[in-house]
C-alpha atoms as a PDB file:
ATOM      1  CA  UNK A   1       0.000   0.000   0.000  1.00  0.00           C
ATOM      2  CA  UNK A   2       2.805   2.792   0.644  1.00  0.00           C
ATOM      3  CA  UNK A   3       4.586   1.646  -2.682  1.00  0.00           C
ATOM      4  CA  UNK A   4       1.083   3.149  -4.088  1.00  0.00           C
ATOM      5  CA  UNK A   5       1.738   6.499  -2.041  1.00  0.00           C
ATOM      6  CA  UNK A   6       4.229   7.486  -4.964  1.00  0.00           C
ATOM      7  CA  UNK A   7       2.565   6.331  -7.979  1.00  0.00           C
ATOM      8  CA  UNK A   8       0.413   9.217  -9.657  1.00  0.00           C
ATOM      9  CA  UNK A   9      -3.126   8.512  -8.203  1.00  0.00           C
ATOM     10  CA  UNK A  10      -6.125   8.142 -10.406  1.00  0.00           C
ATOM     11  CA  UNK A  11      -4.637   9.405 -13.290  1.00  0.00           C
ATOM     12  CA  UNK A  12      -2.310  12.402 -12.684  1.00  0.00           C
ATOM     13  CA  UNK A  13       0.414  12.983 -10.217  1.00  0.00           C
ATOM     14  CA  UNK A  14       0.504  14.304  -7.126  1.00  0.00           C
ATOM     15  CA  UNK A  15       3.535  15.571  -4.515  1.00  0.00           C
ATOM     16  CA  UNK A  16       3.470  12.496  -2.135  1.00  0.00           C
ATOM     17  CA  UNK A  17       3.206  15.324   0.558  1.00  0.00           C
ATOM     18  CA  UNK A  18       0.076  16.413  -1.103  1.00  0.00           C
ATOM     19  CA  UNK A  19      -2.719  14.934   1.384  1.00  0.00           C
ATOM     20  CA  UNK A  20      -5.507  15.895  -1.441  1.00  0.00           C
ATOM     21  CA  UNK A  21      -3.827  13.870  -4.111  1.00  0.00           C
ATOM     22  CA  UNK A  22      -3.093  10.532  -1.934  1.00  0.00           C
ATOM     23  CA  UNK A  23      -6.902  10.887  -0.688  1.00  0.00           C
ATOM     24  CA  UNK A  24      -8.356   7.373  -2.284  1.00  0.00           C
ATOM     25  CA  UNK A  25     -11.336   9.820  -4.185  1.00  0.00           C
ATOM     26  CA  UNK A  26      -9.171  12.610  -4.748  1.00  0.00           C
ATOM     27  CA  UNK A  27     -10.838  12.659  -8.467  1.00  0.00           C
ATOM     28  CA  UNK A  28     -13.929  12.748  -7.553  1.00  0.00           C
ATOM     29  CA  UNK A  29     -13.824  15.454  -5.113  1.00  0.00           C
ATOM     30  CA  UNK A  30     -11.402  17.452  -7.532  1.00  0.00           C
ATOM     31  CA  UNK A  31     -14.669  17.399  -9.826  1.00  0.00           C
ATOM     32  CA  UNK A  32     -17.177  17.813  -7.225  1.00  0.00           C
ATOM     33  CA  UNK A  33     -15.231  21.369  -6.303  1.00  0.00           C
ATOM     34  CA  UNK A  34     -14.778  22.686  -9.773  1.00  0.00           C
ATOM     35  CA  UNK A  35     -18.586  22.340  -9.992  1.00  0.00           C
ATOM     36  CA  UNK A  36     -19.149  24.070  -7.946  1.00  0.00           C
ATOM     37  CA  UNK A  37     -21.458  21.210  -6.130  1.00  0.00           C
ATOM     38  CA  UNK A  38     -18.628  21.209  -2.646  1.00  0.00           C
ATOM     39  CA  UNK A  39     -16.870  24.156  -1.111  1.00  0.00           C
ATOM     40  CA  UNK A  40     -13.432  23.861  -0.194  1.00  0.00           C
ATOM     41  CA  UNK A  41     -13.973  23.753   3.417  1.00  0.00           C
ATOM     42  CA  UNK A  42     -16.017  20.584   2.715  1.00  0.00           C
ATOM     43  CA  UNK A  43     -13.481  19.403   0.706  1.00  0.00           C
ATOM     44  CA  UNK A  44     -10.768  19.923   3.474  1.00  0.00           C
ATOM     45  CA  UNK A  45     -13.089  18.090   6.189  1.00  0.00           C
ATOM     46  CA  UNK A  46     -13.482  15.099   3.562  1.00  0.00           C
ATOM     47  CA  UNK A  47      -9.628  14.677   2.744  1.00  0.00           C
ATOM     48  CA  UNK A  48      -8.860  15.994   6.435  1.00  0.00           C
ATOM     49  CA  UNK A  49      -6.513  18.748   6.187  1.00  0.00           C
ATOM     50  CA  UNK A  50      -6.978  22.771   6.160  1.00  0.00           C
ATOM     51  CA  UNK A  51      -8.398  24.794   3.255  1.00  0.00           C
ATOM     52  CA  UNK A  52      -4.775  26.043   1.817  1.00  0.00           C
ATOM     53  CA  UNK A  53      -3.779  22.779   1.398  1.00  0.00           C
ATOM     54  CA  UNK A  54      -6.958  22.334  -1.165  1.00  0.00           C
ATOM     55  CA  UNK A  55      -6.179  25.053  -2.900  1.00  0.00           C
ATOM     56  CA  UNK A  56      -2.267  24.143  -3.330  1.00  0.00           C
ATOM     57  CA  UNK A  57      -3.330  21.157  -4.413  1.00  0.00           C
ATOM     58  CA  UNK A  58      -6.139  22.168  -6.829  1.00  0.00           C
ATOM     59  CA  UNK A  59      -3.866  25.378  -8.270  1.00  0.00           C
ATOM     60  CA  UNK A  60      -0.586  22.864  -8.566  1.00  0.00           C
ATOM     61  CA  UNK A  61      -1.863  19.139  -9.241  1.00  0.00           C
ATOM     62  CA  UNK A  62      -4.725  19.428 -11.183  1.00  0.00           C
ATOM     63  CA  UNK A  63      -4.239  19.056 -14.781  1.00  0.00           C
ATOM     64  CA  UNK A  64      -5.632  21.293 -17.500  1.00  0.00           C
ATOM     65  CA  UNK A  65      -7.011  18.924 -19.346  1.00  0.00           C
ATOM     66  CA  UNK A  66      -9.613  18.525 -16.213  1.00  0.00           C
ATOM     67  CA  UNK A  67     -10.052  22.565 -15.501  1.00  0.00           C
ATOM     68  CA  UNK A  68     -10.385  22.603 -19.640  1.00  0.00           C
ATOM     69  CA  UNK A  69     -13.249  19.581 -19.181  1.00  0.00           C
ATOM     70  CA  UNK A  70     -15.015  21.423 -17.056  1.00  0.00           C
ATOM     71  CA  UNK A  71     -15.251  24.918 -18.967  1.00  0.00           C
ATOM     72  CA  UNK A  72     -16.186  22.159 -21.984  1.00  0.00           C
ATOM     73  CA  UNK A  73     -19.247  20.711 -20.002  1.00  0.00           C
ATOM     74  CA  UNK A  74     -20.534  24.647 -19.239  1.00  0.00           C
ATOM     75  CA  UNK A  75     -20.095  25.318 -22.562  1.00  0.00           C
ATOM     76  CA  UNK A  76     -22.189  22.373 -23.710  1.00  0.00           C
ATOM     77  CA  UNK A  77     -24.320  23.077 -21.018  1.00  0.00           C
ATOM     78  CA  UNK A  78     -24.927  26.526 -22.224  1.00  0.00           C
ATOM     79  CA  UNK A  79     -25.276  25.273 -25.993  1.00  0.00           C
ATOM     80  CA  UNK A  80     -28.277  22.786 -24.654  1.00  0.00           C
ATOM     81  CA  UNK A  81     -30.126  25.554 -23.098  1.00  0.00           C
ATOM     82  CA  UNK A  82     -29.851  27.372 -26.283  1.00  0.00           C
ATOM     83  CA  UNK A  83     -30.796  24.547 -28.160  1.00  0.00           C
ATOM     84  CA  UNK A  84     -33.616  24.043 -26.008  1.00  0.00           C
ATOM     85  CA  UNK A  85     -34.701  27.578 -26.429  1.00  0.00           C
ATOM     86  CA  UNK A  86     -34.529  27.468 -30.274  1.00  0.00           C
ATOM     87  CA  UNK A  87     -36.460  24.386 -30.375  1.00  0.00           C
ATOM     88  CA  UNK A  88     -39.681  26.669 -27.909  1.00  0.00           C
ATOM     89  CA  UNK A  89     -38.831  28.825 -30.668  1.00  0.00           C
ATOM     90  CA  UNK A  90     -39.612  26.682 -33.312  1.00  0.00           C
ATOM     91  CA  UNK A  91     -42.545  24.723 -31.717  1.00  0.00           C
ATOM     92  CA  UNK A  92     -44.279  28.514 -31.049  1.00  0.00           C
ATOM     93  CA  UNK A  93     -44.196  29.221 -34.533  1.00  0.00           C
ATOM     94  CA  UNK A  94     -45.375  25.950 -35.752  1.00  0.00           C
ATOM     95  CA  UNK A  95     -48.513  26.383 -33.254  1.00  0.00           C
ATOM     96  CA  UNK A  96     -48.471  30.599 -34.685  1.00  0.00           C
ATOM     97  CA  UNK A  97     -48.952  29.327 -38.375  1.00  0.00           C
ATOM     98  CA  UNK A  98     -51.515  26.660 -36.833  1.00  0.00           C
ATOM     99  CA  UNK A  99     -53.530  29.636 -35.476  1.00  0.00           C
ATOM    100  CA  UNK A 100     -53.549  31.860 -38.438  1.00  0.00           C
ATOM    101  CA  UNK A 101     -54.491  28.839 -40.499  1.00  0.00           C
ATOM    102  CA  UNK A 102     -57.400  27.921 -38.288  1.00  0.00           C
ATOM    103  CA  UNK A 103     -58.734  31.008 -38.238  1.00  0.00           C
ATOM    104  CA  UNK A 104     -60.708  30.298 -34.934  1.00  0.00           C
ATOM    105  CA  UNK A 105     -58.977  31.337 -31.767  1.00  0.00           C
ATOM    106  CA  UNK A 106     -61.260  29.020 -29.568  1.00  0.00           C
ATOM    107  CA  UNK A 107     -59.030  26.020 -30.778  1.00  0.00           C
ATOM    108  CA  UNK A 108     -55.183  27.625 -30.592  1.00  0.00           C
ATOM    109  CA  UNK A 109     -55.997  31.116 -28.913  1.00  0.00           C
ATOM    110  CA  UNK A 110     -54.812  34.501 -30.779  1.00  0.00           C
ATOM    111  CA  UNK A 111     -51.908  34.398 -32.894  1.00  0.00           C
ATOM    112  CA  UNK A 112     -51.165  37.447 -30.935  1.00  0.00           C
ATOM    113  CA  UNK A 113     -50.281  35.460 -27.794  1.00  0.00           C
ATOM    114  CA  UNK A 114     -47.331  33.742 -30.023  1.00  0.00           C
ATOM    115  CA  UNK A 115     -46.464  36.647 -31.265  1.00  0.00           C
ATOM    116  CA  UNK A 116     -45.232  37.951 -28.025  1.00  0.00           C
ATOM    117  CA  UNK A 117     -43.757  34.568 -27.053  1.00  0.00           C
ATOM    118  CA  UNK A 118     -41.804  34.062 -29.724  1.00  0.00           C
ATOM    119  CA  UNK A 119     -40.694  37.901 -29.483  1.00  0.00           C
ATOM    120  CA  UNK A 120     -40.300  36.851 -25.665  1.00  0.00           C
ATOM    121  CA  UNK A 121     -37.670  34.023 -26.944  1.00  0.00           C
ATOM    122  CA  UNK A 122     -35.605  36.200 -29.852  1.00  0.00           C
ATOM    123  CA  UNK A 123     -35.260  38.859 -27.246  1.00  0.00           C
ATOM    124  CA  UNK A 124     -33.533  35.893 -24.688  1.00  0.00           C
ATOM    125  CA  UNK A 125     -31.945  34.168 -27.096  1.00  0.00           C
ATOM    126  CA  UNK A 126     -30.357  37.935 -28.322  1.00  0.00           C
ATOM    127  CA  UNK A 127     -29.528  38.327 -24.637  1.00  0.00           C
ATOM    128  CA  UNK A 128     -27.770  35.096 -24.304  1.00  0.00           C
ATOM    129  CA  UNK A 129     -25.907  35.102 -27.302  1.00  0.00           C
ATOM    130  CA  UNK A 130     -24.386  38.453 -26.168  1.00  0.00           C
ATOM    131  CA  UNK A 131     -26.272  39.952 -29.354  1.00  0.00           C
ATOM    132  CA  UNK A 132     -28.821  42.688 -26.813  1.00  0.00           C
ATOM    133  CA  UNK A 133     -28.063  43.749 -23.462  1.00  0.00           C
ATOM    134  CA  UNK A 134     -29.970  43.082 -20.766  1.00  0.00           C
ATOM    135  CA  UNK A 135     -29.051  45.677 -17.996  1.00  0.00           C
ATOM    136  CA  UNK A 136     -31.306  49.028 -18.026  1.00  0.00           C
ATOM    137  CA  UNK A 137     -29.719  51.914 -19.555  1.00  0.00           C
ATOM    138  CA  UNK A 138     -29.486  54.732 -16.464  1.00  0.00           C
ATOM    139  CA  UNK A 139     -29.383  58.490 -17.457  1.00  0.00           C
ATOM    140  CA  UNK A 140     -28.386  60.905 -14.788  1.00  0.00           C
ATOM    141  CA  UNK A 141     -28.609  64.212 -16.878  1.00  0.00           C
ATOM    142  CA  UNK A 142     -31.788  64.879 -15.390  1.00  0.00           C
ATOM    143  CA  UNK A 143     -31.829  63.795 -11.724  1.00  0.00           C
ATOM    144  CA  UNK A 144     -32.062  66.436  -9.678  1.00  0.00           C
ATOM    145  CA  UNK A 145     -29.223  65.084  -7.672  1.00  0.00           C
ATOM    146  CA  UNK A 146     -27.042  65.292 -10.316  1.00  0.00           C
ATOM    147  CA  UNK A 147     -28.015  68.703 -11.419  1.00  0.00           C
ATOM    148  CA  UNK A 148     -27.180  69.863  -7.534  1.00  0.00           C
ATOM    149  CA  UNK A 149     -23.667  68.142  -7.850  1.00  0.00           C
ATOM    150  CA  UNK A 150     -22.900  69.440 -10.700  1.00  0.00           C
ATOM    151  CA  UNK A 151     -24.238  73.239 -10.166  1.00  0.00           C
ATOM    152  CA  UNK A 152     -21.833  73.149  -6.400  1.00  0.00           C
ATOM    153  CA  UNK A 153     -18.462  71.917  -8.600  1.00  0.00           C
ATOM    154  CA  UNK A 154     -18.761  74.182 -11.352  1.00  0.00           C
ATOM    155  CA  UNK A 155     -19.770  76.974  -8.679  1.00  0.00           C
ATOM    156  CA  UNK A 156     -16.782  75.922  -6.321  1.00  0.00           C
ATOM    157  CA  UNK A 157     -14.564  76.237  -9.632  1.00  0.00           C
ATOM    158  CA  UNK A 158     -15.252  79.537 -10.049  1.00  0.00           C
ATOM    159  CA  UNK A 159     -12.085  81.042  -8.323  1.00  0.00           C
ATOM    160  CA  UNK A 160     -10.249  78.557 -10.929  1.00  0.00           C
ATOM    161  CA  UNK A 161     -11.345  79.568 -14.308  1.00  0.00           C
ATOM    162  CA  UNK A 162      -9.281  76.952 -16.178  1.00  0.00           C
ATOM    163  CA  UNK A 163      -9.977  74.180 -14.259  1.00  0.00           C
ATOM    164  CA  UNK A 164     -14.069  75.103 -14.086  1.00  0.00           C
ATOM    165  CA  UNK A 165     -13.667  75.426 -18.028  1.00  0.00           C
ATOM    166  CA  UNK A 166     -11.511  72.110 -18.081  1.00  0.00           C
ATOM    167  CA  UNK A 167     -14.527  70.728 -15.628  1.00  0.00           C
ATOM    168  CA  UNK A 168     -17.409  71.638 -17.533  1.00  0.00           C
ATOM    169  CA  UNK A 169     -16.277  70.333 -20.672  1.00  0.00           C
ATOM    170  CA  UNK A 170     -15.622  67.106 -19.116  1.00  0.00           C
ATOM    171  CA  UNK A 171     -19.345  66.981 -18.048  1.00  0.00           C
ATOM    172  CA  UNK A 172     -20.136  68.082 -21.730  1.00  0.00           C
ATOM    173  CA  UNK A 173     -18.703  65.202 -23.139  1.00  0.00           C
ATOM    174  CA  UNK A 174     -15.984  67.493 -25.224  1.00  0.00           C
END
């Protein structure tokens, strides 16, 4: 069993002094925490040593090829959820051309209604593919707070004609 200390556990080697890599599971775990799914205080109480031995160990031992695996599997995570949105997509507009063909909205409802779903999914699937942002646009110009701050620096500049000119045109944009 201590000739096995020294071989490269499960895979990829580890320091013999490194208690995460000798731990029987080490793998496993190494997974489990780049998921996300285990913190590294959990991982520390598992393996049963302190937290800055995890991350020595997880920052020194673990191979790229597993940190690359993992970005891999969010990425085709991320491309599923897509997927799955583009095939809502595709489904509302099949049941769309359904309604307008039926002409009676007591059997598939207003085409209106998948109108705004199917706007409802371009505008996500915009979002997600970085195409649209998502966060509110905030303008200042006109807040009252802003119009206060403003008038006090450009009135305490006043001694300082250069720098209140050099100020203002800053706030101007120029």
């Amino acid at each position: 069993m201590a000739e096995n200390r020294h071989e490269p556990p499960q895979g990829y080697k580890c320091d013999s002094r490194c208690k995460c890599g000798q731990y029987p599971n080490h793998l496993e775990l190494d997974k489990y925490y780049l998921k996300k799914e285990i913190s590294l205080q959990q991982y520390a109480d598992k393996v049963g040593c302190d937290k800055r031995s995890v991350e020595r160990h997880i920052k020194g031992h673990l191979p790229e090829a597993l940190l690359k695996a993992t970005e891999i599997e969010d990425v085709a995570n991320a491309d599923s959820l897509l997927d799955q949105l583009k095939d809502a997509r595709e489904k509302a507009l099949s049941l769309l051309d359904k309604a307008e063909a039926a002409g009676n909205t007591k059997v598939y409802g207003p085409p209106s209604a998948y109108l705004k779903e199917i706007r409802e999914q371009i505008k996500l699937l915009a979002e997600l593919e970085g195409r649209l942002a998502s966060q509110p646009q905030i303008n200042i110009i006109n807040n009252p707070q802003w119009i206060e701050l403003r008038t006090l620096i450009v009135t305490a500049l006043d001694p300082f004609p250069q720098a209140k000119e050099a100020v203002v045109n800053a706030i101007r944009g120029r």
